[in-house]
PDB file of N, CA and C in Angstrom:
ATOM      1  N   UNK A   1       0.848  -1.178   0.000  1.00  0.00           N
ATOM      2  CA  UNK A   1       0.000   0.000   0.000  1.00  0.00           C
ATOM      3  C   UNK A   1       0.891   1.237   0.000  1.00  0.00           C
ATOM      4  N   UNK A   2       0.534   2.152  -0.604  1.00  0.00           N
ATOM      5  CA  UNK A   2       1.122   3.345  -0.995  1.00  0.00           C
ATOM      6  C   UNK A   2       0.295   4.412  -0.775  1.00  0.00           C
ATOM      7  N   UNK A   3       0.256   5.896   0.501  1.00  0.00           N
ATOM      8  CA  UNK A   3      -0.320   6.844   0.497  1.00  0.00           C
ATOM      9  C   UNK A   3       0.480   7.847  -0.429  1.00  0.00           C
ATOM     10  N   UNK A   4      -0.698   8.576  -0.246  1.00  0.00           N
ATOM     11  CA  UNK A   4      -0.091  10.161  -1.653  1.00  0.00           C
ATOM     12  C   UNK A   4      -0.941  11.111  -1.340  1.00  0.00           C
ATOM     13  N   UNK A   5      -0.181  12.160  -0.846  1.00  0.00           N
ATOM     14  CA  UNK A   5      -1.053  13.279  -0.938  1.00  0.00           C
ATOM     15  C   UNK A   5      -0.263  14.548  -2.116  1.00  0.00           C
ATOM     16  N   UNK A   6      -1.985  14.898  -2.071  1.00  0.00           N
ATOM     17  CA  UNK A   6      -1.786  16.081  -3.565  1.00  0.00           C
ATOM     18  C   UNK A   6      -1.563  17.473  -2.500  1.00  0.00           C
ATOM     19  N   UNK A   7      -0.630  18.105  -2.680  1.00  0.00           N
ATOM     20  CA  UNK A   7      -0.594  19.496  -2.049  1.00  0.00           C
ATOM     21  C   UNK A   7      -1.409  20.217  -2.478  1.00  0.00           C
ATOM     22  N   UNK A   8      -1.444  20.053  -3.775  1.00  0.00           N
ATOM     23  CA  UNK A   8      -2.346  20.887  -5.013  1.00  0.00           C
ATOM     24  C   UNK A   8      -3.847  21.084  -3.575  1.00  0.00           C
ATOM     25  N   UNK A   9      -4.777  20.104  -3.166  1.00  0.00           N
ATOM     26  CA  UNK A   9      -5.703  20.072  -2.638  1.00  0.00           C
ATOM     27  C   UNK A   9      -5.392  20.355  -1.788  1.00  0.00           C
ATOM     28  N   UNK A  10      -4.374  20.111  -0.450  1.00  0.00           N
ATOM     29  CA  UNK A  10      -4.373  20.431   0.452  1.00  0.00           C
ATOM     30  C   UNK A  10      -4.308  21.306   1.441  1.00  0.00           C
ATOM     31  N   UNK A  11      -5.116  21.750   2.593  1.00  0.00           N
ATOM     32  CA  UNK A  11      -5.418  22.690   2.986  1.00  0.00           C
ATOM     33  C   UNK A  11      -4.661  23.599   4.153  1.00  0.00           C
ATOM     34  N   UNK A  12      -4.504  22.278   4.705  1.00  0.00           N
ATOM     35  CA  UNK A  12      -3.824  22.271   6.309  1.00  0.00           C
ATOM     36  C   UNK A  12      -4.570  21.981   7.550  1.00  0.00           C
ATOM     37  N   UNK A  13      -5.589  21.092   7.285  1.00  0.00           N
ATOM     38  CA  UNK A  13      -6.666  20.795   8.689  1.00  0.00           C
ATOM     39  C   UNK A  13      -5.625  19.784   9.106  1.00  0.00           C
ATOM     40  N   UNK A  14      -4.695  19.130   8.271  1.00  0.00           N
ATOM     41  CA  UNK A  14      -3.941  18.386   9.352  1.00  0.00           C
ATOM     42  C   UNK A  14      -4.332  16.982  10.117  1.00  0.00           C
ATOM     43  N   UNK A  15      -5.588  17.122  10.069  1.00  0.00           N
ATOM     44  CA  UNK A  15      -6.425  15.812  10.172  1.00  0.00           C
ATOM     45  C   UNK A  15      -5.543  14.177   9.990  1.00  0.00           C
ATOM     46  N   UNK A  16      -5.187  14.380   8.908  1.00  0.00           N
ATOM     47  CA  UNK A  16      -4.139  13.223   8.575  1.00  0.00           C
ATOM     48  C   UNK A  16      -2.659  12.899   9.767  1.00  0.00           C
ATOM     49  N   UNK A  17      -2.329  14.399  10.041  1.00  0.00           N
ATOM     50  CA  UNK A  17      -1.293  14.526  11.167  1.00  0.00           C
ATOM     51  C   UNK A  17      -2.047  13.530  12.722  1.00  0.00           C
ATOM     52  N   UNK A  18      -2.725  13.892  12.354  1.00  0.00           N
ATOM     53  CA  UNK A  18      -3.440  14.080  14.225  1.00  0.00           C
ATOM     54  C   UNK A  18      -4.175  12.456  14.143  1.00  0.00           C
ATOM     55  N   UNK A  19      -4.153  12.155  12.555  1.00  0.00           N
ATOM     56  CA  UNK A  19      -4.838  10.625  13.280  1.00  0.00           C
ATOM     57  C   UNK A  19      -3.584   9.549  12.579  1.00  0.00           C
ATOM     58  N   UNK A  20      -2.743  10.152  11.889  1.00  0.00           N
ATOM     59  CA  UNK A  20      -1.817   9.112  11.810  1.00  0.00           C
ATOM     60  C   UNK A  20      -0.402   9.377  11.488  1.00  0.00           C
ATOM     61  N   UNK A  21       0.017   9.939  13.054  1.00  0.00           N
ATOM     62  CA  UNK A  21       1.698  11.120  12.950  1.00  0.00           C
ATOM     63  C   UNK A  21       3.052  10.176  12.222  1.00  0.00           C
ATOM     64  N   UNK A  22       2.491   8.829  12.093  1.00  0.00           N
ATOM     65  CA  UNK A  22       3.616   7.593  11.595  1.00  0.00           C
ATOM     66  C   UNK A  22       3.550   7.402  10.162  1.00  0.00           C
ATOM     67  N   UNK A  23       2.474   8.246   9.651  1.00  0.00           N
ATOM     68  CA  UNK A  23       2.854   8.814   8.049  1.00  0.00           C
ATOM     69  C   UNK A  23       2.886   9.808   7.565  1.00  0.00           C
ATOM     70  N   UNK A  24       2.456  10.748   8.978  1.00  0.00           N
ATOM     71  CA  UNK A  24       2.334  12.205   7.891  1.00  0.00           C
ATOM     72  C   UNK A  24       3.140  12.992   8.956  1.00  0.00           C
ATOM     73  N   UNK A  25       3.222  14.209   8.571  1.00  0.00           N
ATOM     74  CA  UNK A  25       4.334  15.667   9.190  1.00  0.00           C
ATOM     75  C   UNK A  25       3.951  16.578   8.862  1.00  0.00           C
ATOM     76  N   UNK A  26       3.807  17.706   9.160  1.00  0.00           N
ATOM     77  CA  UNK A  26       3.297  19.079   8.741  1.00  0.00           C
ATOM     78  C   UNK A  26       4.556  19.622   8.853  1.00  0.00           C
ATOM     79  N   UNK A  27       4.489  20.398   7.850  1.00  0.00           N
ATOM     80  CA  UNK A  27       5.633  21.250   7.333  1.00  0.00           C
ATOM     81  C   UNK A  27       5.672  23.250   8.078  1.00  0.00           C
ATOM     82  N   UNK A  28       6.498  23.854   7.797  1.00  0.00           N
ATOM     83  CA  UNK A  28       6.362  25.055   9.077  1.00  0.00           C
ATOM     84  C   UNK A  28       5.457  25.910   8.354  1.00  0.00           C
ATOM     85  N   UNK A  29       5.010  25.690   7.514  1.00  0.00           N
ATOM     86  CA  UNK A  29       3.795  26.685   6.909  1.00  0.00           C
ATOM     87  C   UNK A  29       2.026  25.987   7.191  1.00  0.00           C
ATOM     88  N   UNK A  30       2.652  24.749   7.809  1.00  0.00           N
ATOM     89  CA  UNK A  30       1.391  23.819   8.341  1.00  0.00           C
ATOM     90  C   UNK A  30       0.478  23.006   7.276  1.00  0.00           C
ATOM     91  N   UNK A  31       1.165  22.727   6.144  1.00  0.00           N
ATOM     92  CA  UNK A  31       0.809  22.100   5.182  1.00  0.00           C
ATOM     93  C   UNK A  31       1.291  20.632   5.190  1.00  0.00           C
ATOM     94  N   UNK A  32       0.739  19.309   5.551  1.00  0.00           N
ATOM     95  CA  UNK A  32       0.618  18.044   5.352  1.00  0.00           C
ATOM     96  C   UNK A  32       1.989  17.521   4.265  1.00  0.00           C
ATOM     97  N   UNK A  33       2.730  16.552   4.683  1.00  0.00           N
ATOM     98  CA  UNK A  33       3.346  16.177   4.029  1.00  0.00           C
ATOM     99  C   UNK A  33       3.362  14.468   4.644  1.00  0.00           C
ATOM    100  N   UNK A  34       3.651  13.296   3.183  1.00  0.00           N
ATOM    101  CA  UNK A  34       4.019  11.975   3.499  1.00  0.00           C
ATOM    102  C   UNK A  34       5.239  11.848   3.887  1.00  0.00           C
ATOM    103  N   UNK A  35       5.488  10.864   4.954  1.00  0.00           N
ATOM    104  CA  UNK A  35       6.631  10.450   5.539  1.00  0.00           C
ATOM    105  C   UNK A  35       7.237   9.655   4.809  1.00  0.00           C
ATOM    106  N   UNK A  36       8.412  10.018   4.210  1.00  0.00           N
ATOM    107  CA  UNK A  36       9.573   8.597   3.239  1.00  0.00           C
ATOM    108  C   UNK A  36       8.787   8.592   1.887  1.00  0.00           C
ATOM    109  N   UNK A  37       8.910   7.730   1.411  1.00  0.00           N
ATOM    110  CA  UNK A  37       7.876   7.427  -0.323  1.00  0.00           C
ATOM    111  C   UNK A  37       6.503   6.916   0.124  1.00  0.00           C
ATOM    112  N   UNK A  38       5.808   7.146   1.109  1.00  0.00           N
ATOM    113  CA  UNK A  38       4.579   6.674   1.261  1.00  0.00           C
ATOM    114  C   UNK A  38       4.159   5.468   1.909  1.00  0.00           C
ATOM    115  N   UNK A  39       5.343   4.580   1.547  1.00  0.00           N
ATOM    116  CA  UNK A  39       4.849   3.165   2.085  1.00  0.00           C
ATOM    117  C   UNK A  39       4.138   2.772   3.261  1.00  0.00           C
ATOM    118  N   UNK A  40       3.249   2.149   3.607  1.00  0.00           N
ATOM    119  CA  UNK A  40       2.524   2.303   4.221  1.00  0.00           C
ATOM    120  C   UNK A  40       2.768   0.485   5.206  1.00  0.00           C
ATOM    121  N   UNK A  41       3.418   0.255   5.902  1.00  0.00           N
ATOM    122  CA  UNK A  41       3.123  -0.968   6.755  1.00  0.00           C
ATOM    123  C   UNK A  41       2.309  -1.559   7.308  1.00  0.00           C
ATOM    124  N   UNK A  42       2.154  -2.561   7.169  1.00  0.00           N
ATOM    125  CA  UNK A  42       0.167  -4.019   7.249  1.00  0.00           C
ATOM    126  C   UNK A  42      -0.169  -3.096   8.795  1.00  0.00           C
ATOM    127  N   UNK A  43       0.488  -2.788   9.789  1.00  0.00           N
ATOM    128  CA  UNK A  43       0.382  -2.196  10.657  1.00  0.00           C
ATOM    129  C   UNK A  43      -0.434  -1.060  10.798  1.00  0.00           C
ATOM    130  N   UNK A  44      -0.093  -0.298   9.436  1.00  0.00           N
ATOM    131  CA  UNK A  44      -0.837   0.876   9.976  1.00  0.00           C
ATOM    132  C   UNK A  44      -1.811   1.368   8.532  1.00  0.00           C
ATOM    133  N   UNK A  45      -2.094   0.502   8.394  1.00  0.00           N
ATOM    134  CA  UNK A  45      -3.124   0.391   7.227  1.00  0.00           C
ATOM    135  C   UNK A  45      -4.722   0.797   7.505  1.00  0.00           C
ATOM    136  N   UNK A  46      -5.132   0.436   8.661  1.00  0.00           N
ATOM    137  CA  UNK A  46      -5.891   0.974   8.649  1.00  0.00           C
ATOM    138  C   UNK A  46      -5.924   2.745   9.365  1.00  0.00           C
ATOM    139  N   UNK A  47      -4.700   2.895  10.173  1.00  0.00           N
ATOM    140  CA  UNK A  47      -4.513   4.819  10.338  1.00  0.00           C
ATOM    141  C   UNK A  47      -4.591   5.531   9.144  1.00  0.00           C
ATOM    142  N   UNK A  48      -3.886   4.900   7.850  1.00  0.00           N
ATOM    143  CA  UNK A  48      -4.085   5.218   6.394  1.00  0.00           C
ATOM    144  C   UNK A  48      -4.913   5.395   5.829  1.00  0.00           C
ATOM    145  N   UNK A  49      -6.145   4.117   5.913  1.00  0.00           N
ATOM    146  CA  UNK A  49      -7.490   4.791   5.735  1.00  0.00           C
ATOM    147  C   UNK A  49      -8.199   5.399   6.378  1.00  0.00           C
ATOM    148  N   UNK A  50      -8.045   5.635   7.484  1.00  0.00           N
ATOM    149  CA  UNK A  50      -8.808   6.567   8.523  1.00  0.00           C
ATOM    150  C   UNK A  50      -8.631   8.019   7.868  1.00  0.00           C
ATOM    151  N   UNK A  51      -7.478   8.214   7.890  1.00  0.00           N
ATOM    152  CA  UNK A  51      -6.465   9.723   7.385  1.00  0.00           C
ATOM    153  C   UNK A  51      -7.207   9.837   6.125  1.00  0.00           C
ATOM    154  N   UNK A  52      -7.263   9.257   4.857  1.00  0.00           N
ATOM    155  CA  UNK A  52      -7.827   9.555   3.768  1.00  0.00           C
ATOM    156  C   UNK A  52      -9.013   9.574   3.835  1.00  0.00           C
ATOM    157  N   UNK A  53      -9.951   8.822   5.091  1.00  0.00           N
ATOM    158  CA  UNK A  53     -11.636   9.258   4.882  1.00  0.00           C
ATOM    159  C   UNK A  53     -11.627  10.360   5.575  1.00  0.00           C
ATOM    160  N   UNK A  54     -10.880  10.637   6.117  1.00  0.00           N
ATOM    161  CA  UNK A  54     -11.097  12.098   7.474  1.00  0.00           C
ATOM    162  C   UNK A  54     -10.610  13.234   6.884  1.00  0.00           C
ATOM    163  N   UNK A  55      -9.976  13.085   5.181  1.00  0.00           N
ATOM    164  CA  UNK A  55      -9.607  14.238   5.008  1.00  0.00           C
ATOM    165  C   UNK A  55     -10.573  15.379   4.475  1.00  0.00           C
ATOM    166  N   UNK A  56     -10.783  16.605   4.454  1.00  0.00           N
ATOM    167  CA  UNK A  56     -11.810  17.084   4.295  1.00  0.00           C
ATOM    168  C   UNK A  56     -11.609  17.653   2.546  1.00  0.00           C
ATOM    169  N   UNK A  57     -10.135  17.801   2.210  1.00  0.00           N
ATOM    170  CA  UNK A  57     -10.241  18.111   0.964  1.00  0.00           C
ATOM    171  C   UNK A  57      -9.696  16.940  -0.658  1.00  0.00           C
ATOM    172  N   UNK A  58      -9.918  15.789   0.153  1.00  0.00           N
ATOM    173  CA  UNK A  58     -10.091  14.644  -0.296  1.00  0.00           C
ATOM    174  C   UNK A  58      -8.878  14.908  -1.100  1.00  0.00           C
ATOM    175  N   UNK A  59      -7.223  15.059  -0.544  1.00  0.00           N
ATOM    176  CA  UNK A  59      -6.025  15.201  -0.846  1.00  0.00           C
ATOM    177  C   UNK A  59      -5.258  13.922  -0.876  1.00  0.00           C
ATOM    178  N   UNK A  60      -5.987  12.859  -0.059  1.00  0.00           N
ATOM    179  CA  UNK A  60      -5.381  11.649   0.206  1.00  0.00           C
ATOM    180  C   UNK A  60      -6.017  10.800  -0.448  1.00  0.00           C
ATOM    181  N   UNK A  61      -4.838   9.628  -1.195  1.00  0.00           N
ATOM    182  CA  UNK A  61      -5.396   8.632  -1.840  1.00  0.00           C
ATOM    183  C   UNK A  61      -4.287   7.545  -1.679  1.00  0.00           C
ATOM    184  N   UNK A  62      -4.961   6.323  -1.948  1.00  0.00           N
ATOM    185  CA  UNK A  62      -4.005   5.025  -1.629  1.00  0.00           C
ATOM    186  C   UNK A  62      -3.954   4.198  -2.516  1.00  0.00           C
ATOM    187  N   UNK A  63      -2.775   3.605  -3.016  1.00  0.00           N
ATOM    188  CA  UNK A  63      -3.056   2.837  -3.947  1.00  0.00           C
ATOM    189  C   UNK A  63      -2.848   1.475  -3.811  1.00  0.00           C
ATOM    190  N   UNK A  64      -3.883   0.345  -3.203  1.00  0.00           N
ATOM    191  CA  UNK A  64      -3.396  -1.072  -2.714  1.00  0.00           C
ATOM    192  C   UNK A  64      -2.889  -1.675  -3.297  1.00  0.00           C
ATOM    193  N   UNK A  65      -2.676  -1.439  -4.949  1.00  0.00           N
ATOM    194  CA  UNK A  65      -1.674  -2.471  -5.932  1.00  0.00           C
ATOM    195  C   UNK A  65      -0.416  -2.537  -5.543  1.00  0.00           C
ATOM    196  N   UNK A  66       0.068  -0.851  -4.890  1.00  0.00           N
ATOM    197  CA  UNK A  66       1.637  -0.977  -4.815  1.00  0.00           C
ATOM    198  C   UNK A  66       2.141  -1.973  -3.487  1.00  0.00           C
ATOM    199  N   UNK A  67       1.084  -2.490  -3.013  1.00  0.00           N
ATOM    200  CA  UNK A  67       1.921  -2.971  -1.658  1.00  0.00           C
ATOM    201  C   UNK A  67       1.636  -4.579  -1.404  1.00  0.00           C
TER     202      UNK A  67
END
């Protein structure tokens, strides 16, 4: 599994930070960023989808082929 976020969409609710800090980071302008290339571990697969349904500007997407 592979997360990706589009900056293009993103807002800064951060949402993604606050429900899953083991893939994401906010940057000092408070804009969402993925941790490493995305990869996402069987572990925390479902914080991954939590983060992408909770996002409000639907910036997050996953792609289950890559993993």
């Amino acid at each position: 599994m592979i997360v990706r976020l589009d900056s293009e969409k993103c807002q800064g609710h951060n949402r993604c930070y606050a429900l899953a800090p083991e893939l994401f980071d906010v940057d000092d302008l408070g804009q969402a960023l993925v941790i490493g290339d995305g990869s996402v571990p069987l572990d925390l697969e479902d914080k991954a989808r939590l983060a992408e349904a909770n996002c409000p500007e639907f910036a997050i997407t996953i792609d289950d082929a890559a993993g």
